[in-house]
C-alpha atoms as a PDB file:
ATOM      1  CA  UNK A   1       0.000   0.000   0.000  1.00  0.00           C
ATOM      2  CA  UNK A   2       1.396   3.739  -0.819  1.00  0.00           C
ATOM      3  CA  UNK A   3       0.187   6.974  -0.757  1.00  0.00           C
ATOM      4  CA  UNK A   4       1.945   9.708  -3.220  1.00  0.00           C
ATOM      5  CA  UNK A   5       0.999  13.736  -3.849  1.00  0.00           C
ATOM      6  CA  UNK A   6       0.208  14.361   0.169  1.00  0.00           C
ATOM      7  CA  UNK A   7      -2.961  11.789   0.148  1.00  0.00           C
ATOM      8  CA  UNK A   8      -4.174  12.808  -3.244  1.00  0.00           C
ATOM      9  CA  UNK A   9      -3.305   9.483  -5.117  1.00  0.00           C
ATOM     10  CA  UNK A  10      -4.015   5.815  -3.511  1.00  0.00           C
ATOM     11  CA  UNK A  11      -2.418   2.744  -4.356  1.00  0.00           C
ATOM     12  CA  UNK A  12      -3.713  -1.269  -3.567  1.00  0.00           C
ATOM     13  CA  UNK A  13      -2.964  -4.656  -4.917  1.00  0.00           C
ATOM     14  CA  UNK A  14      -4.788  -7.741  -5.048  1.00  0.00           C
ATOM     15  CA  UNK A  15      -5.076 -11.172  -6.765  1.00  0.00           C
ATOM     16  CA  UNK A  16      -7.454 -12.156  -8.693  1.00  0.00           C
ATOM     17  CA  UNK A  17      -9.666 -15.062  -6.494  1.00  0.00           C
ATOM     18  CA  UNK A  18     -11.575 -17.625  -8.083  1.00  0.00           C
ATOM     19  CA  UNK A  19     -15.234 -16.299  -6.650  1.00  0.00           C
ATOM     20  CA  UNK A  20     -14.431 -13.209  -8.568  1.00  0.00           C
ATOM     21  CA  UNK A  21     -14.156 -14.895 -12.217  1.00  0.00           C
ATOM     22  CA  UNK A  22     -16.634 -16.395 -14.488  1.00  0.00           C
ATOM     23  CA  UNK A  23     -17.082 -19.303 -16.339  1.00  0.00           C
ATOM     24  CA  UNK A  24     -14.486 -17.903 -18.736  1.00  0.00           C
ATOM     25  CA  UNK A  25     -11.820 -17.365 -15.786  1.00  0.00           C
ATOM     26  CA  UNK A  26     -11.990 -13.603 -16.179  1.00  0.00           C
ATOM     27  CA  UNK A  27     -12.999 -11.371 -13.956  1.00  0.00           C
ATOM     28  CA  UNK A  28     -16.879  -9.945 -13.886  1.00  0.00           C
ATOM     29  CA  UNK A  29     -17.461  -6.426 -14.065  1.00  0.00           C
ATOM     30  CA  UNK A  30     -19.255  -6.412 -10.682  1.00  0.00           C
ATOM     31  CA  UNK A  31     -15.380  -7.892  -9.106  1.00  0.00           C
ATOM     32  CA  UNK A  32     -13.964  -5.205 -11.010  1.00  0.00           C
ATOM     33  CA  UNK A  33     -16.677  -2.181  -9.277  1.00  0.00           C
ATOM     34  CA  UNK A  34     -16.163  -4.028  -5.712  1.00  0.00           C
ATOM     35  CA  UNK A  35     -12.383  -3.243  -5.962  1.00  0.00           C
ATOM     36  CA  UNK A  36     -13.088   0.248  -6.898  1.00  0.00           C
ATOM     37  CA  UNK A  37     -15.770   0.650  -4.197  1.00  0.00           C
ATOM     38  CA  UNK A  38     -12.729  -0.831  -1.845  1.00  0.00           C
ATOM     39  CA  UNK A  39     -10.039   0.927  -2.418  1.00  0.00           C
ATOM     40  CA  UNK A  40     -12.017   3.976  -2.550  1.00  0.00           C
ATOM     41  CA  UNK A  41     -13.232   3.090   1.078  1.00  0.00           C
ATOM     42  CA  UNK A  42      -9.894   2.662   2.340  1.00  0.00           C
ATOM     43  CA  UNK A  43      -8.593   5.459   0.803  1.00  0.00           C
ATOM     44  CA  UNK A  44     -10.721   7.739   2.611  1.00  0.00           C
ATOM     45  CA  UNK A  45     -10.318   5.958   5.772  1.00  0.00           C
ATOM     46  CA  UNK A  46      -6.614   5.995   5.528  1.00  0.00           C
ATOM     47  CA  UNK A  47      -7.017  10.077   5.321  1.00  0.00           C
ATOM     48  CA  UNK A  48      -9.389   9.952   8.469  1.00  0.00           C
ATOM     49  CA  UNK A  49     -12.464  10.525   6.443  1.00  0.00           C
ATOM     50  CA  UNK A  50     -14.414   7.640   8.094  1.00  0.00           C
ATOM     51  CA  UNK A  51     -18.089   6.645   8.674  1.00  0.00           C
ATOM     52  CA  UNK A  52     -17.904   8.319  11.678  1.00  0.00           C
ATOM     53  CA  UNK A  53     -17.150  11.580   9.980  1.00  0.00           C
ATOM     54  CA  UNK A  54     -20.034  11.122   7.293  1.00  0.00           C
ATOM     55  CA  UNK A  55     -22.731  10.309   9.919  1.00  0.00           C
ATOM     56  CA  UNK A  56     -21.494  13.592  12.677  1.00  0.00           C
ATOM     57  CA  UNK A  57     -21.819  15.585   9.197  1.00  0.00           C
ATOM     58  CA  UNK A  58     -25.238  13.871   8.199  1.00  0.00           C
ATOM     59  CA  UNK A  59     -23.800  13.343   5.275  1.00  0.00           C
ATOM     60  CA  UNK A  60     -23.307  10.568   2.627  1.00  0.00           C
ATOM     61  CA  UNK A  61     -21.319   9.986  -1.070  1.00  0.00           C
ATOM     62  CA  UNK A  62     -23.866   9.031  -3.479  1.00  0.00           C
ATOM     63  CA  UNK A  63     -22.885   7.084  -6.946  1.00  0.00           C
ATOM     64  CA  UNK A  64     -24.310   9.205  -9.547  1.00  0.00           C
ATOM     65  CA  UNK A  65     -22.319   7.374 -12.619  1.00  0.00           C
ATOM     66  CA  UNK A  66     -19.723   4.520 -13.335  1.00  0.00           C
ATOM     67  CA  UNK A  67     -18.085   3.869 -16.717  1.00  0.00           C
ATOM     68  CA  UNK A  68     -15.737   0.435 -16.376  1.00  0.00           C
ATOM     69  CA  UNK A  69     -13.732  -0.142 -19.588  1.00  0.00           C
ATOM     70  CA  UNK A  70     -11.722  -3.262 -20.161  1.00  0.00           C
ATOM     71  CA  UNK A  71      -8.823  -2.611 -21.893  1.00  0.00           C
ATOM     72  CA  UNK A  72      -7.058  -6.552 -21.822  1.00  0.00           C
ATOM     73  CA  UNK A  73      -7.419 -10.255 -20.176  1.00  0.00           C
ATOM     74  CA  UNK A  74      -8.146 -10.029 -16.303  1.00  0.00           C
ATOM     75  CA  UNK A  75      -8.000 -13.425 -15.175  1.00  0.00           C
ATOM     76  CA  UNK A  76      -7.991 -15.696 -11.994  1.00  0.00           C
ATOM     77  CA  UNK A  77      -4.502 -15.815 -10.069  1.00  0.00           C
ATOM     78  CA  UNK A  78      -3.420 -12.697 -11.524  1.00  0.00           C
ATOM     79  CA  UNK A  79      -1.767 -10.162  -9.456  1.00  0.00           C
ATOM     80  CA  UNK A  80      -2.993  -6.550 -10.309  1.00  0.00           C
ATOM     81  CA  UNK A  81      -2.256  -2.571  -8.900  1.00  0.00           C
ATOM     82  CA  UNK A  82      -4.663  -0.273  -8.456  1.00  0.00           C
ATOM     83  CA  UNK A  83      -4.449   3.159  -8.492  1.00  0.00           C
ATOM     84  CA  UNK A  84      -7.062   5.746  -7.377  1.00  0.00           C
ATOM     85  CA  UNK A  85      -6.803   9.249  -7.988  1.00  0.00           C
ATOM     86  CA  UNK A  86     -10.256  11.900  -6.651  1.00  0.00           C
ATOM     87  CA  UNK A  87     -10.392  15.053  -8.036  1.00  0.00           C
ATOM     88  CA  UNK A  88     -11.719  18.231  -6.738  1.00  0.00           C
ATOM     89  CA  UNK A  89     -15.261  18.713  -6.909  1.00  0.00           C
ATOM     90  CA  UNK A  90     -17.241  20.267 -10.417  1.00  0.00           C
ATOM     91  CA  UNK A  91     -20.058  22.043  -9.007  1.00  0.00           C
ATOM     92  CA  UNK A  92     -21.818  19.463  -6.773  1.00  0.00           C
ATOM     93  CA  UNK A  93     -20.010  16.127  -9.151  1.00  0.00           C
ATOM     94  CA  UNK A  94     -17.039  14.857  -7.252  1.00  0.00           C
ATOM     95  CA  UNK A  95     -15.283  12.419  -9.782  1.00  0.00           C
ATOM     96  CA  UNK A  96     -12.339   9.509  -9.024  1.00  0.00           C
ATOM     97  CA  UNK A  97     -10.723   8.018 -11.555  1.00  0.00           C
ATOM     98  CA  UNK A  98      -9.394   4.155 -10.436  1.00  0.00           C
ATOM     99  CA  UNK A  99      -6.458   2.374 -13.219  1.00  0.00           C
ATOM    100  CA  UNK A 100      -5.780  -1.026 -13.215  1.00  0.00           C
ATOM    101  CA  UNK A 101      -2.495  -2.713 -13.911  1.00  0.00           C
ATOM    102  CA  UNK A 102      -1.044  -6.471 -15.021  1.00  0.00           C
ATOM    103  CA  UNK A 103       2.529  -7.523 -13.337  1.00  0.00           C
ATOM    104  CA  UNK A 104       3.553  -6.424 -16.345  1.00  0.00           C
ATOM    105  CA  UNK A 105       2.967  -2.407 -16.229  1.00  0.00           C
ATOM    106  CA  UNK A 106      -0.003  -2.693 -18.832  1.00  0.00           C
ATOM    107  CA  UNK A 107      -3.066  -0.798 -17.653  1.00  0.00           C
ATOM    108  CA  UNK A 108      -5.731  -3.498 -18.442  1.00  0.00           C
ATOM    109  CA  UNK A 109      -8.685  -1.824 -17.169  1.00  0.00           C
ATOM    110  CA  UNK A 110     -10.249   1.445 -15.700  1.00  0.00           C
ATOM    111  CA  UNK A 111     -13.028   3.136 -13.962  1.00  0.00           C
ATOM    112  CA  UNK A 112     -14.340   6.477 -13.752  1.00  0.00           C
ATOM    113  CA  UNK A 113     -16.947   7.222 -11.297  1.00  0.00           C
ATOM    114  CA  UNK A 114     -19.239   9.839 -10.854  1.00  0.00           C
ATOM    115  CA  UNK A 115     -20.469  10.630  -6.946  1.00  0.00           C
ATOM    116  CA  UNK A 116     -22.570  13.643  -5.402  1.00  0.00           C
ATOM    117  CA  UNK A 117     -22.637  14.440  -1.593  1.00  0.00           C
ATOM    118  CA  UNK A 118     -26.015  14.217   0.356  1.00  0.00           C
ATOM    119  CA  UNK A 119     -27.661  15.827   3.191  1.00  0.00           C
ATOM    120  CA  UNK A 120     -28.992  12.855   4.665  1.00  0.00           C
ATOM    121  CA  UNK A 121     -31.639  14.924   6.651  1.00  0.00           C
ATOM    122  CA  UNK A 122     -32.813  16.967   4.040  1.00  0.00           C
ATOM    123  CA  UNK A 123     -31.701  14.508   0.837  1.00  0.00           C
ATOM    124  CA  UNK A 124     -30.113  17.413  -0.774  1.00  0.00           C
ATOM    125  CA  UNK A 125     -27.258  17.383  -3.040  1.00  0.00           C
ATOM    126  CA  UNK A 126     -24.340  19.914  -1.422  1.00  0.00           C
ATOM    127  CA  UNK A 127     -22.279  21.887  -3.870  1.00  0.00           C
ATOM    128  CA  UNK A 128     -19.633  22.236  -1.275  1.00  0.00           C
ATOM    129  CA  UNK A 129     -18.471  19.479   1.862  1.00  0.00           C
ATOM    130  CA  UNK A 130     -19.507  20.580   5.312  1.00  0.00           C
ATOM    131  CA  UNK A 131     -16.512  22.043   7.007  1.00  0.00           C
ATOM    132  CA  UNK A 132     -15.541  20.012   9.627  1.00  0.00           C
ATOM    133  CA  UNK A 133     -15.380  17.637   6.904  1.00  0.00           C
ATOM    134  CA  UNK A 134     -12.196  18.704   5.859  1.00  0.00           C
ATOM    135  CA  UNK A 135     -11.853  17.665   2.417  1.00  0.00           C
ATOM    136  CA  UNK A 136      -8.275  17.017   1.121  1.00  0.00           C
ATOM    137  CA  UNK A 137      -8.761  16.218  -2.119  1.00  0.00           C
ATOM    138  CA  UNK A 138      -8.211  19.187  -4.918  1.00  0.00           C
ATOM    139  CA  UNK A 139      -6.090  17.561  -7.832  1.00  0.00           C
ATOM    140  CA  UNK A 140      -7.486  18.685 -11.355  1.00  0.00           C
ATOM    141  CA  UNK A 141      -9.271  15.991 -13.511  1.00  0.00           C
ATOM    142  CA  UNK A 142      -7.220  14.349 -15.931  1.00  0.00           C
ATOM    143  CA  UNK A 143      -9.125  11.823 -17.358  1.00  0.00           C
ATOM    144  CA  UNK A 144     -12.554  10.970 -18.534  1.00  0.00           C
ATOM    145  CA  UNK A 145     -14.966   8.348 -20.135  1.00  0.00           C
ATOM    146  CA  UNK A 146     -17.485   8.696 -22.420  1.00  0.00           C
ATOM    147  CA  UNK A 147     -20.920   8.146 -20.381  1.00  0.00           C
ATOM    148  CA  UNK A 148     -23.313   8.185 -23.051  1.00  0.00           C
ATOM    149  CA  UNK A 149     -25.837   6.124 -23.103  1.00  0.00           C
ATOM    150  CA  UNK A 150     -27.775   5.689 -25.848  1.00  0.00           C
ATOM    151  CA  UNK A 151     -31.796   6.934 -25.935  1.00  0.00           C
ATOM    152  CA  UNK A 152     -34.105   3.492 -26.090  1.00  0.00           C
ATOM    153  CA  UNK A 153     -37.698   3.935 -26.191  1.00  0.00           C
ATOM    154  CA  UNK A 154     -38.806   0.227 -26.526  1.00  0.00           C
ATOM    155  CA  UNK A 155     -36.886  -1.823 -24.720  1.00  0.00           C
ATOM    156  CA  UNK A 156     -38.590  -5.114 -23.552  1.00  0.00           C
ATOM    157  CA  UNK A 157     -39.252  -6.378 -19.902  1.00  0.00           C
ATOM    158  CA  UNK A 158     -37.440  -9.734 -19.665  1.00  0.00           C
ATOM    159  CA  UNK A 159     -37.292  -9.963 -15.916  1.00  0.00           C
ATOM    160  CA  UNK A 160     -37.495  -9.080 -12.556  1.00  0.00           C
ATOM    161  CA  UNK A 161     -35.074  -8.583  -9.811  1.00  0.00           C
ATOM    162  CA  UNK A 162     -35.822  -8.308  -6.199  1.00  0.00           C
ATOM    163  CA  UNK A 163     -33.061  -6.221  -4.111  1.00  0.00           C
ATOM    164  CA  UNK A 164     -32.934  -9.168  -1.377  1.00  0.00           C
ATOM    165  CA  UNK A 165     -30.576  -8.945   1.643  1.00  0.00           C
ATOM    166  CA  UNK A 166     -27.226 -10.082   0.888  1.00  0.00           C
ATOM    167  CA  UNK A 167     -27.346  -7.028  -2.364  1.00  0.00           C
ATOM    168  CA  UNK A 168     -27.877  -4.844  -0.284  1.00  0.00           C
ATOM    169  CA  UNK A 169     -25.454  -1.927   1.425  1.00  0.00           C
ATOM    170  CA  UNK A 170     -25.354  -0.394   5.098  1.00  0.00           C
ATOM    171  CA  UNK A 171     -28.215   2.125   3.959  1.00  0.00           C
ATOM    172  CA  UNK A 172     -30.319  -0.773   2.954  1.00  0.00           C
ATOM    173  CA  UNK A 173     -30.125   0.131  -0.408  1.00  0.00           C
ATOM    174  CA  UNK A 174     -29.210  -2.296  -3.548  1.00  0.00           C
ATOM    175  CA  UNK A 175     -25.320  -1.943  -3.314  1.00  0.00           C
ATOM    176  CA  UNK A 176     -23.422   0.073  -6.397  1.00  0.00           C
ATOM    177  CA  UNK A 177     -22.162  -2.935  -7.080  1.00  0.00           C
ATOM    178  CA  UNK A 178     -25.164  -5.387  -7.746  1.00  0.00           C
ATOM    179  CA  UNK A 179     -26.485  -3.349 -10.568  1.00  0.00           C
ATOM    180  CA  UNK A 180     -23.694  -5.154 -13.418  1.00  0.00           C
ATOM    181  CA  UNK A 181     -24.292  -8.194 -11.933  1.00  0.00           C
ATOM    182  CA  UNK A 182     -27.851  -7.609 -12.985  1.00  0.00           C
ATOM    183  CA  UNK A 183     -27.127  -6.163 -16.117  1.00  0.00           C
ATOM    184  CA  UNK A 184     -25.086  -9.023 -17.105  1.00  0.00           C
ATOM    185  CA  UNK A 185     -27.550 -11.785 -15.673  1.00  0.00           C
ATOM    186  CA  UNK A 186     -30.581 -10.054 -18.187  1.00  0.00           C
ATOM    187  CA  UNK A 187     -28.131 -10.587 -21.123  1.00  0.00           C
ATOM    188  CA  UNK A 188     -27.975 -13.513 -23.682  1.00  0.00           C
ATOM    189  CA  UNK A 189     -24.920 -15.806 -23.342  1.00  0.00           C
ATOM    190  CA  UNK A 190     -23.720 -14.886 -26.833  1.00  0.00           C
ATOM    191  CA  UNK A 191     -22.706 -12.170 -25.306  1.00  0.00           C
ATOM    192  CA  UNK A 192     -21.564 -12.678 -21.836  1.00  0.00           C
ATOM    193  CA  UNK A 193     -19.879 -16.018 -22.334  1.00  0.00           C
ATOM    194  CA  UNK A 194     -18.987 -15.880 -25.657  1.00  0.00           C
ATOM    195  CA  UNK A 195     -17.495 -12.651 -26.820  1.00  0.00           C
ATOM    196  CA  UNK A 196     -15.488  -9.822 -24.319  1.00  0.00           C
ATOM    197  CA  UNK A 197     -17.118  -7.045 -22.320  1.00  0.00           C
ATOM    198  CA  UNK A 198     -15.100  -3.898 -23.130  1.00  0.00           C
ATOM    199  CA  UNK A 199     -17.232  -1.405 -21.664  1.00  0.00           C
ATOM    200  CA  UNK A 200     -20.206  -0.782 -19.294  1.00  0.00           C
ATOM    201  CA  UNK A 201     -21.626   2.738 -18.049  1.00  0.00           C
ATOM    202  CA  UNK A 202     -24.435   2.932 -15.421  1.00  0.00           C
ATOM    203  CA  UNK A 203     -26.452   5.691 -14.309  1.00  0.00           C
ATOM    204  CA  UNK A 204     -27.869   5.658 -10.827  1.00  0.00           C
ATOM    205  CA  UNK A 205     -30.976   7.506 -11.169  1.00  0.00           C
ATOM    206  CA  UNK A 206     -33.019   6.665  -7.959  1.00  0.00           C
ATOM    207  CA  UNK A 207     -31.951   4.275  -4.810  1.00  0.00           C
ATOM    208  CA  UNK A 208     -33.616   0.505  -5.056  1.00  0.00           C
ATOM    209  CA  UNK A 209     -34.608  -0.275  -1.533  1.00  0.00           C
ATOM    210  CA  UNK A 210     -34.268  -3.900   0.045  1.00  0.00           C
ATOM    211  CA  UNK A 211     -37.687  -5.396  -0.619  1.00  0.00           C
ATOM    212  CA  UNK A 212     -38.438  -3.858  -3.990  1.00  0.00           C
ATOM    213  CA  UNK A 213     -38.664  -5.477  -7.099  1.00  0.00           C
ATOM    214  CA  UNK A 214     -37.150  -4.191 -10.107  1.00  0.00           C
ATOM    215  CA  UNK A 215     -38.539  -4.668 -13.752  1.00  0.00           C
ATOM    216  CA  UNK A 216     -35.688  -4.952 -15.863  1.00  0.00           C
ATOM    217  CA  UNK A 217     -36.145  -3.646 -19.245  1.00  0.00           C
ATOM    218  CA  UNK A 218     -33.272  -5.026 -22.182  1.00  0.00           C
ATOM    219  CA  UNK A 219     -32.645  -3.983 -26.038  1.00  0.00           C
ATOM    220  CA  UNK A 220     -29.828  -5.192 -28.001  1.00  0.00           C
ATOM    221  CA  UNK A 221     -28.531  -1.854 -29.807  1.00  0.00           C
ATOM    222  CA  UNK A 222     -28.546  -1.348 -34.151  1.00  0.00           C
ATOM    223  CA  UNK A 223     -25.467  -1.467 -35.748  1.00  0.00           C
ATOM    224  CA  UNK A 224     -26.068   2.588 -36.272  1.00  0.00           C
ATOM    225  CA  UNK A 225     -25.151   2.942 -32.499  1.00  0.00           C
ATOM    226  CA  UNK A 226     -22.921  -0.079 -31.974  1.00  0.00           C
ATOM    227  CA  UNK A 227     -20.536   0.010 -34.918  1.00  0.00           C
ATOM    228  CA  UNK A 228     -19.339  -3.807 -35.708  1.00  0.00           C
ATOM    229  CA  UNK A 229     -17.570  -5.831 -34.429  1.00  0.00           C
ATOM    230  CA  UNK A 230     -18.430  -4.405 -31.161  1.00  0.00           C
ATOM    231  CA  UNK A 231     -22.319  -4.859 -29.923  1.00  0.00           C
ATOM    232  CA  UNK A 232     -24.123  -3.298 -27.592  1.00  0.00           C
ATOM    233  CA  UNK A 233     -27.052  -3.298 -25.300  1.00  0.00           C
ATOM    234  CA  UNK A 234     -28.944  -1.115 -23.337  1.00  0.00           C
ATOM    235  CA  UNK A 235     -30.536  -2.278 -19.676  1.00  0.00           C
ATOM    236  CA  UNK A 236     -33.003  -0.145 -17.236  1.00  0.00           C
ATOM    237  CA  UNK A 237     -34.650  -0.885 -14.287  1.00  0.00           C
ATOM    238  CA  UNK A 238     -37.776   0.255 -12.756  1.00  0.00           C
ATOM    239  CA  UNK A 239     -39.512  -0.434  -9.679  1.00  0.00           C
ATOM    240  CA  UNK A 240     -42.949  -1.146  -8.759  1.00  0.00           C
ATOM    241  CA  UNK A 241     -43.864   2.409  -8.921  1.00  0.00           C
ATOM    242  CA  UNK A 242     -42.501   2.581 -12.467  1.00  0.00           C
ATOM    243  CA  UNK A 243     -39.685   4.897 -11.176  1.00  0.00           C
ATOM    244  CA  UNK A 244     -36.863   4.096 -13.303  1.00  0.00           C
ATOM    245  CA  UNK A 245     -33.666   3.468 -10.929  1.00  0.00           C
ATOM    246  CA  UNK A 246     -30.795   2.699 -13.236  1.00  0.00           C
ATOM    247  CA  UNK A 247     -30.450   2.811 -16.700  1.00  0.00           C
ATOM    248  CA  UNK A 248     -27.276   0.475 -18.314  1.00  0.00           C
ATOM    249  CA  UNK A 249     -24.750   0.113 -21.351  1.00  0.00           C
ATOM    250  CA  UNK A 250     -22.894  -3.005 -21.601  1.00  0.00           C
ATOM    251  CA  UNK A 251     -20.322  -3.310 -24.847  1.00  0.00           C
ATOM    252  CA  UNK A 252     -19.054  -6.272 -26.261  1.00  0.00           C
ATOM    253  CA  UNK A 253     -16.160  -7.525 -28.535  1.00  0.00           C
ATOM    254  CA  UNK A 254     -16.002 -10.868 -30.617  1.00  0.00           C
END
């Protein structure tokens, strides 16, 4: 573990378990988004910025957006560096940018993430931290992904989801995580098994709550949006209210 730039960069390793991978022995997206979510954790805490902090501040980081791309192989047994780099806030959008690297110095994947700060009490968004919050971070950002996605009016229901316990986080709400895990699951295995995932973006758009049940809504995108060889599809989820929580791009290579 090191820290560089006076707590502004954040470097972890791990390797690659078995539970993480799929079928294929690489690693699934959602493995990929827990490491993030981890390292991002212990960054903080390593700075002092700890739960205790967020809940005397009544305060909370909220995912707004995550774009994973997957650059080369990932694969069980395989010892990979992470590095994490925040950036000071854009108006209320606090972005951290999280590389991955092979033993060999090759960046294989990366994820850029999206979060806004809450007012737990109110459930506002806050343009600026609280100041006994102390907020260290203030690097520039150097690096972004594209988070388009595409505009689907008739996508088809092909499931449903229920946001049971073990998905869930401390706020009792479907963890940041779970949502590629149920991208992927709504997807044919032409795609997931047989060809490469090279990119996904999500867009958190309202909290699923332990208990609900999510439609899940999936279209497989033209070859005017998806240019060949690459395909693409677009997932959403709604709950029982019809309140659409996430909305999903998943990219694929032969």
């Amino acid at each position: 573990m090191q820290n560089t730039e006076g707590y502004q960069q954040y470097e972890e390793s791990f390797i690659v378990g078995q539970y993480e991978c799929d079928c294929n022995g690489r690693i699934k997206a959602g493995a990929l988004m827990s490491q993030c979510q981890a390292i991002s954790t212990n960054h903080c805490n390593s700075i002092g910025m700890t739960i205790d902090v967020y809940h005397k501040t009544h305060t909370v980081f909220l995912l707004a957006k995550a774009s994973l791309e997957i650059y080369g192989e990932i694969c069980v047994g395989d010892k990979i560096r992470m590095v994490t780099r925040p950036s000071s806030p854009n108006r209320a959008v606090y972005s951290r940018y999280t590389r991955f690297f092979n033993e060999q110095g090759q960046e294989v994947a990366a994820q850029d993430s999206k979060w806004v700060l809450v007012d737990t009490d109110t459930r506002k968004i806050l343009r600026n931290p609280p100041e006994e919050m102390h907020f260290p971070f203030n690097l520039p950002i150097e690096k972004e992904h594209d988070f388009t996605i595409p505009k689907v009016r008739d996508a088809q229901k092909v499931n449903t989801e229920r946001v049971t316990y073990s998905r869930t986080d401390d706020n009792g709400h479907l963890n940041n995580t779970q949502y590629a895990d149920i991208l992927l699951d709504n997807l044919p295995f032409s795609a997931t098994v047989e060809k490469t995932l090279r990119k996904m973006v999500i867009n958190y758009h309202s909290e699923a709550k332990m208990g609900e049940e999510l439609s899940i809504f999936v279209k497989e995108l033209d070859e005017e949006t998806i240019k060949a060889p690459m395909i693409g599809y677009y997932v959403s989820g709604e709950n029982e209210s019809g309140k659409k929580c996430f909305e999903g791009l998943a990219v694929f290579e032969s």
